[in-house]
PDB file of N, CA and C in Angstrom:
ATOM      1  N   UNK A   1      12.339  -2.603  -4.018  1.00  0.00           N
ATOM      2  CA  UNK A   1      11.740  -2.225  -5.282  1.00  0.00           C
ATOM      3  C   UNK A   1      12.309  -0.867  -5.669  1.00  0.00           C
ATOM      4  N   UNK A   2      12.387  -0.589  -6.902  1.00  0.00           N
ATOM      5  CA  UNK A   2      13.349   0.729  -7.518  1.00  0.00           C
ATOM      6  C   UNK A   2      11.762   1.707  -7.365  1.00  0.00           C
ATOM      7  N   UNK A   3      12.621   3.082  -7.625  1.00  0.00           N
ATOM      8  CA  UNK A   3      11.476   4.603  -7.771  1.00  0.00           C
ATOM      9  C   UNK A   3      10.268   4.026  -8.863  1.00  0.00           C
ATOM     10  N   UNK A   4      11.769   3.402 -10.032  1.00  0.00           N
ATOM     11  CA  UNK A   4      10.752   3.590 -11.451  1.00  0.00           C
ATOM     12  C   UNK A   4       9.833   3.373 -11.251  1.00  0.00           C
ATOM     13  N   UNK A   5       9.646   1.664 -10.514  1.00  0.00           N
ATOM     14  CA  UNK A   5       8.558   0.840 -10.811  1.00  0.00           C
ATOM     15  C   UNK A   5       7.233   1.083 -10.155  1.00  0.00           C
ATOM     16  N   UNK A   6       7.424   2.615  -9.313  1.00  0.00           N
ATOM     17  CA  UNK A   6       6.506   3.435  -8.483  1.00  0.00           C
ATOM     18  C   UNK A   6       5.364   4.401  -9.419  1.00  0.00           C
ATOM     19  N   UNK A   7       6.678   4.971 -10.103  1.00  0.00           N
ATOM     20  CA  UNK A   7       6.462   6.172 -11.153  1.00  0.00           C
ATOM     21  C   UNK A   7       5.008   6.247 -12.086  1.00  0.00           C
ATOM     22  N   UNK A   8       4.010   6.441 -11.244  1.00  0.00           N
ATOM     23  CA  UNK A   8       2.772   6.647 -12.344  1.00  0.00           C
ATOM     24  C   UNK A   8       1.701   6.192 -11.358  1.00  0.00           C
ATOM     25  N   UNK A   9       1.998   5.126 -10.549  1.00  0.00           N
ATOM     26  CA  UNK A   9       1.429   4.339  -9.826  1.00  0.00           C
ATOM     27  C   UNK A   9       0.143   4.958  -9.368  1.00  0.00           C
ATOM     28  N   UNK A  10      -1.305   4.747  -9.073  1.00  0.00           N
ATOM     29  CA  UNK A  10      -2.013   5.406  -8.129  1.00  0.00           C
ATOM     30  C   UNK A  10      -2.101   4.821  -7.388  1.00  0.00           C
ATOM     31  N   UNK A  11      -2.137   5.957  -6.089  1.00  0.00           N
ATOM     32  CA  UNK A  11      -2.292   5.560  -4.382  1.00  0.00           C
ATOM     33  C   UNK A  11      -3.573   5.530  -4.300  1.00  0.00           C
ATOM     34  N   UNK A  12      -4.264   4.815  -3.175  1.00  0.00           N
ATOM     35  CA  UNK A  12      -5.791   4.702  -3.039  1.00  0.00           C
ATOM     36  C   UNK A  12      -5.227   4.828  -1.204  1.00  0.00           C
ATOM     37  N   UNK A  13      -6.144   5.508  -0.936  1.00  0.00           N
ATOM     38  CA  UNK A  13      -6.356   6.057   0.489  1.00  0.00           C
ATOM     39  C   UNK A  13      -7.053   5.002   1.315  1.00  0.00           C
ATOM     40  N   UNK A  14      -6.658   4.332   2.363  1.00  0.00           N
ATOM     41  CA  UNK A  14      -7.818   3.663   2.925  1.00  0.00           C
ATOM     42  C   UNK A  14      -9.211   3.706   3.225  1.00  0.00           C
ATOM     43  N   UNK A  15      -9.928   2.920   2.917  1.00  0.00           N
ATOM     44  CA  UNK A  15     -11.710   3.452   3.444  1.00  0.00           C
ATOM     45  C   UNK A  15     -11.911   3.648   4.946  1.00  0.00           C
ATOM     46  N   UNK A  16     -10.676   2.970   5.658  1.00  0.00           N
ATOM     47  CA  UNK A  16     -10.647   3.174   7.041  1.00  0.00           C
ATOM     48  C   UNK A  16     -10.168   4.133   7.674  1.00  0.00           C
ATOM     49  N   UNK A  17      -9.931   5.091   6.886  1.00  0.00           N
ATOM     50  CA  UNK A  17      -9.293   6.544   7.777  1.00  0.00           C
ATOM     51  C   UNK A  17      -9.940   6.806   8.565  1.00  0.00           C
ATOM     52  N   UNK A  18      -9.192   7.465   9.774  1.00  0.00           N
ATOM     53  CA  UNK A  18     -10.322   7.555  10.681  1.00  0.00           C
ATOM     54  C   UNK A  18     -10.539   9.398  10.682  1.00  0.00           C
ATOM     55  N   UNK A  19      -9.767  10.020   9.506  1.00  0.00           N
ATOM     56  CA  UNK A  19      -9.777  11.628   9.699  1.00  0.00           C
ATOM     57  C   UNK A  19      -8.754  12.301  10.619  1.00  0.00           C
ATOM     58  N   UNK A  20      -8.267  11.381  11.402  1.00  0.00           N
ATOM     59  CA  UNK A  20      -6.827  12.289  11.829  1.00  0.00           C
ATOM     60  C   UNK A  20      -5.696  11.652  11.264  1.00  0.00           C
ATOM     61  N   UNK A  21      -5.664  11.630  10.079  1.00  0.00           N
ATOM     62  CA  UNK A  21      -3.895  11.369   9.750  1.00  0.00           C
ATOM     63  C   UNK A  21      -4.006   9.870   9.986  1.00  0.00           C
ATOM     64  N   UNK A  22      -4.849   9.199  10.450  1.00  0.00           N
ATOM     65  CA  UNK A  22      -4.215   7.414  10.363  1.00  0.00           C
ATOM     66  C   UNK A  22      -4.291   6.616   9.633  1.00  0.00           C
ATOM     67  N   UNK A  23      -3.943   6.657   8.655  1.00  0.00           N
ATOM     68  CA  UNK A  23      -4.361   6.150   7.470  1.00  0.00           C
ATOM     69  C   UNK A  23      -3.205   5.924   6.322  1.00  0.00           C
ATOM     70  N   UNK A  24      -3.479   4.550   5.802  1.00  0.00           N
ATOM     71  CA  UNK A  24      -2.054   4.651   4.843  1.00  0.00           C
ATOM     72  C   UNK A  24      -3.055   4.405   3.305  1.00  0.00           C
ATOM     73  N   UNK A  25      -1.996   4.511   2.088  1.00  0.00           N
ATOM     74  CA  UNK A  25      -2.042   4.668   1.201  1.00  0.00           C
ATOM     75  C   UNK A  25      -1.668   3.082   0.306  1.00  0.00           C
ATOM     76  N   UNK A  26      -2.059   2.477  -0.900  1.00  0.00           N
ATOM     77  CA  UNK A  26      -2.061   1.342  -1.305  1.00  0.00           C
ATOM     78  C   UNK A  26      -1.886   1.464  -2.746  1.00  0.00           C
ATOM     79  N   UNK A  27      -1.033   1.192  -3.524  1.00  0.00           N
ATOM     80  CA  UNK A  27      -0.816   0.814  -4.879  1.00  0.00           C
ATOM     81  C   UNK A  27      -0.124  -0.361  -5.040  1.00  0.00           C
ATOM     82  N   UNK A  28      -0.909  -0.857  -6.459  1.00  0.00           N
ATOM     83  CA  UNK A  28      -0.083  -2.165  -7.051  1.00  0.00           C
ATOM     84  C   UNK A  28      -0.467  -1.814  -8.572  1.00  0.00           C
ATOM     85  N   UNK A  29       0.567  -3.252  -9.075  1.00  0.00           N
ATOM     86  CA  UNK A  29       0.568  -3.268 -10.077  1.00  0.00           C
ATOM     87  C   UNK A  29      -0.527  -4.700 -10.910  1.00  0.00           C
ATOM     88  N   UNK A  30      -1.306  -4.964  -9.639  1.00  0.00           N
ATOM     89  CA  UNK A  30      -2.907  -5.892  -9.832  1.00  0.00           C
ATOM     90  C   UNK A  30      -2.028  -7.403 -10.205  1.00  0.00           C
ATOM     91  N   UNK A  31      -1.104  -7.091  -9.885  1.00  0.00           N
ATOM     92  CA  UNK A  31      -0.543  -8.924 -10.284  1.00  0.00           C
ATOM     93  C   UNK A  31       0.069  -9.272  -9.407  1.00  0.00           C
ATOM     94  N   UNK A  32       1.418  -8.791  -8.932  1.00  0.00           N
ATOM     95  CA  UNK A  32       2.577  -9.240  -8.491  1.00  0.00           C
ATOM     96  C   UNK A  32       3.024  -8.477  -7.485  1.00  0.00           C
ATOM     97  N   UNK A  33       2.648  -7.478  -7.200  1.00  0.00           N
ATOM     98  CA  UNK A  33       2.914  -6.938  -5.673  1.00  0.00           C
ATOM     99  C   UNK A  33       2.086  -5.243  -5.275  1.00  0.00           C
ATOM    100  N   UNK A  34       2.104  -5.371  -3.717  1.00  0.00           N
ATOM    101  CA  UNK A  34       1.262  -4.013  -3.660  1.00  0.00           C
ATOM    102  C   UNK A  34       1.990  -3.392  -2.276  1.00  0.00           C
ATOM    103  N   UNK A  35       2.012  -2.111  -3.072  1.00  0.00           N
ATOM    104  CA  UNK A  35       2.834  -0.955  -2.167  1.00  0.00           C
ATOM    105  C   UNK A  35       2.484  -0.095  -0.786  1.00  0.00           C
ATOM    106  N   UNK A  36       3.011   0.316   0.315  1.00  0.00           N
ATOM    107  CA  UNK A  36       2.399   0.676   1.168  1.00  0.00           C
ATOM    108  C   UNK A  36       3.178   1.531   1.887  1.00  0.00           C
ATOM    109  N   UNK A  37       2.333   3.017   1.817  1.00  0.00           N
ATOM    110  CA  UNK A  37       2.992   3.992   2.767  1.00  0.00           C
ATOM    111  C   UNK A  37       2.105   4.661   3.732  1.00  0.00           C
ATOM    112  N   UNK A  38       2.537   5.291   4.591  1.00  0.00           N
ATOM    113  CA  UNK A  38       1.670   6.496   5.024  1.00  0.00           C
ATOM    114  C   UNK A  38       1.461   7.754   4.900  1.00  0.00           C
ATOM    115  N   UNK A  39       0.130   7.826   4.944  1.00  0.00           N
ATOM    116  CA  UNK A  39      -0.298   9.179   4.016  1.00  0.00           C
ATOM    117  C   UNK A  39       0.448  10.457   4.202  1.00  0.00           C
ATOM    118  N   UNK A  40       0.385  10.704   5.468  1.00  0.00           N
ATOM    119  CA  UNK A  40       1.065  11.538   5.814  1.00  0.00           C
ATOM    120  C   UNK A  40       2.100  12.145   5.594  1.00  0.00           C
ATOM    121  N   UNK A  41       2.720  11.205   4.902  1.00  0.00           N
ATOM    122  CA  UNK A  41       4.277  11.486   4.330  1.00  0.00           C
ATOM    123  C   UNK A  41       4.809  11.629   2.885  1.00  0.00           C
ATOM    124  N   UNK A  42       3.199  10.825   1.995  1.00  0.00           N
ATOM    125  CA  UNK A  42       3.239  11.037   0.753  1.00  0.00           C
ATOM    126  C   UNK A  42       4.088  10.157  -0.065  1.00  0.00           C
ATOM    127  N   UNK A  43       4.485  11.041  -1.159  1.00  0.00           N
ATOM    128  CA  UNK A  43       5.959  10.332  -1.387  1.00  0.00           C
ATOM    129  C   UNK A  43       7.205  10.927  -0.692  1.00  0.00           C
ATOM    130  N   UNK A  44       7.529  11.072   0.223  1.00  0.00           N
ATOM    131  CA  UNK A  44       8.585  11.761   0.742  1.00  0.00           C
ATOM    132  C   UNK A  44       8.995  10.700   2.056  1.00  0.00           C
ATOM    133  N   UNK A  45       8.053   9.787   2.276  1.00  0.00           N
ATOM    134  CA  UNK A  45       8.181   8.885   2.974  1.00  0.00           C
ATOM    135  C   UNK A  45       8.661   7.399   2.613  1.00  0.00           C
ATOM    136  N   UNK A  46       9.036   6.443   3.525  1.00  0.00           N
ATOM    137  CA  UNK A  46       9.394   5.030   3.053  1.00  0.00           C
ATOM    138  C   UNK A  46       8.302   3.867   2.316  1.00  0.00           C
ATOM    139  N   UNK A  47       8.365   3.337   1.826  1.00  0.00           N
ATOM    140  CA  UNK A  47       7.217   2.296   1.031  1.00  0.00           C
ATOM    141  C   UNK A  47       7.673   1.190   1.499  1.00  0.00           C
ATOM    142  N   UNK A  48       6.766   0.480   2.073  1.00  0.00           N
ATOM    143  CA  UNK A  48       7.023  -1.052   2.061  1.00  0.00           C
ATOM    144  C   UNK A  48       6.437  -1.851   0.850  1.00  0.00           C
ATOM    145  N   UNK A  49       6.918  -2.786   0.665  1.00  0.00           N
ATOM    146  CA  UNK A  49       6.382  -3.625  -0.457  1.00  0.00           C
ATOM    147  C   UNK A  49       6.554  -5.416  -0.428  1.00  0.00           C
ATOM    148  N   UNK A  50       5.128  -5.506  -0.967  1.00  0.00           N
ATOM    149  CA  UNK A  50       4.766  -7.441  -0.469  1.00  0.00           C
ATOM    150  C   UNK A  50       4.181  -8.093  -1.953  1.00  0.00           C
ATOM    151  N   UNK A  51       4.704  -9.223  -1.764  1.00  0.00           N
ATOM    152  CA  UNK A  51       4.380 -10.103  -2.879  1.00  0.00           C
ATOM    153  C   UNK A  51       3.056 -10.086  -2.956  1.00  0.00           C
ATOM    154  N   UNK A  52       2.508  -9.977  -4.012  1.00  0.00           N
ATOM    155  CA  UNK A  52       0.733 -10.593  -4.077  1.00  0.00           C
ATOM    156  C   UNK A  52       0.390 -11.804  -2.993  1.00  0.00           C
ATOM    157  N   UNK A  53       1.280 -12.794  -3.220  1.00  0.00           N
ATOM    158  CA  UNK A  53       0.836 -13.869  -2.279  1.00  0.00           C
ATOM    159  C   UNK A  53       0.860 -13.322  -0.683  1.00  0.00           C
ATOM    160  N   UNK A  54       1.784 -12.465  -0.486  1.00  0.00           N
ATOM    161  CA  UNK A  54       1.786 -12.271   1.234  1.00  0.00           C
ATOM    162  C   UNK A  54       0.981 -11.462   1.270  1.00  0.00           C
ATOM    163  N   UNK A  55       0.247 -10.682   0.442  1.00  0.00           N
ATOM    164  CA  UNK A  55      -1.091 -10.048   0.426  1.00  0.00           C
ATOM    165  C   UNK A  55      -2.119 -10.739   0.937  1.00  0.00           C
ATOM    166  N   UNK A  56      -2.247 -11.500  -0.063  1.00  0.00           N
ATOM    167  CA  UNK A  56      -3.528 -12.338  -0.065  1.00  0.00           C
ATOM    168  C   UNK A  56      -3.018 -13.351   1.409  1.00  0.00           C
ATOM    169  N   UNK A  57      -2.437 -13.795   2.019  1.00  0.00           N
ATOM    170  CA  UNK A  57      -2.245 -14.449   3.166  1.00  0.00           C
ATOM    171  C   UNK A  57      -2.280 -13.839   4.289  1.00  0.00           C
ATOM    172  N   UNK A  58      -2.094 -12.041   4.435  1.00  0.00           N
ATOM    173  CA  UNK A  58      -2.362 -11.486   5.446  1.00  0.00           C
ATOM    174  C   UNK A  58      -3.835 -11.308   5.442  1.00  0.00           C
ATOM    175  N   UNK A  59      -4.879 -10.729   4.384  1.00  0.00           N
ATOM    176  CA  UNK A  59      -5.641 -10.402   3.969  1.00  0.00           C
ATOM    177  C   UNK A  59      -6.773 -11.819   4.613  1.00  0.00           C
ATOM    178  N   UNK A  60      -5.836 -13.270   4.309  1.00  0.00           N
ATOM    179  CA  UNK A  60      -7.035 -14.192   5.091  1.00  0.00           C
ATOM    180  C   UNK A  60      -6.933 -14.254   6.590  1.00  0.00           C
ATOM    181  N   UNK A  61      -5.978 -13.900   6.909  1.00  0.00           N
ATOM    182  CA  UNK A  61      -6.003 -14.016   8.445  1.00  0.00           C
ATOM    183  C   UNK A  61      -7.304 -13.323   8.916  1.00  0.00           C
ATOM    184  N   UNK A  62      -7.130 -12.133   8.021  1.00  0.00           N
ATOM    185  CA  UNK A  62      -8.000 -11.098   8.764  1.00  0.00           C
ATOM    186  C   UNK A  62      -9.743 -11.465   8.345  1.00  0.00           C
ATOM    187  N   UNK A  63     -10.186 -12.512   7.660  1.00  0.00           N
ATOM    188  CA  UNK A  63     -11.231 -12.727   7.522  1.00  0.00           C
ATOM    189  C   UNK A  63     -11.223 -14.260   8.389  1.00  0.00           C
ATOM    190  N   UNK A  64     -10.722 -14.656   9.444  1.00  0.00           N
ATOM    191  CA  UNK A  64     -10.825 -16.169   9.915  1.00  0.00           C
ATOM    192  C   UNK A  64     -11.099 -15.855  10.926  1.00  0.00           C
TER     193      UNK A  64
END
């Protein structure tokens, strides 16, 4: 995914931080894919990025 399509984006902090630094950060664009870094690094760090669908398919594992 390019910078641009970053550019404005808000990060949302996990509710699961545990207060030392473990914790990553989450933006999308609510349709088609959602972004993922760690906090720690901000933007100065690498982003991974997943289709909505591999969202929602990791997301059920974790409720089965």
């Amino acid at each position: 995914m390019s910078d641009d399509k970053l550019t404005g984006v808000v990060w949302r902090k996990s509710s699961r931080s545990n207060g030392q630094s473990n914790c990553v950060e989450l933006a999308t664009d609510g349709r088609a894919w959602t972004a993922i870094r760690d906090s720690k690094q901000g933007g100065r760090g690498p982003v991974l990025c997943f289709s909505a669908d591999a969202v929602r398919a990791f997301v059920s594992c974790l409720d089965a």
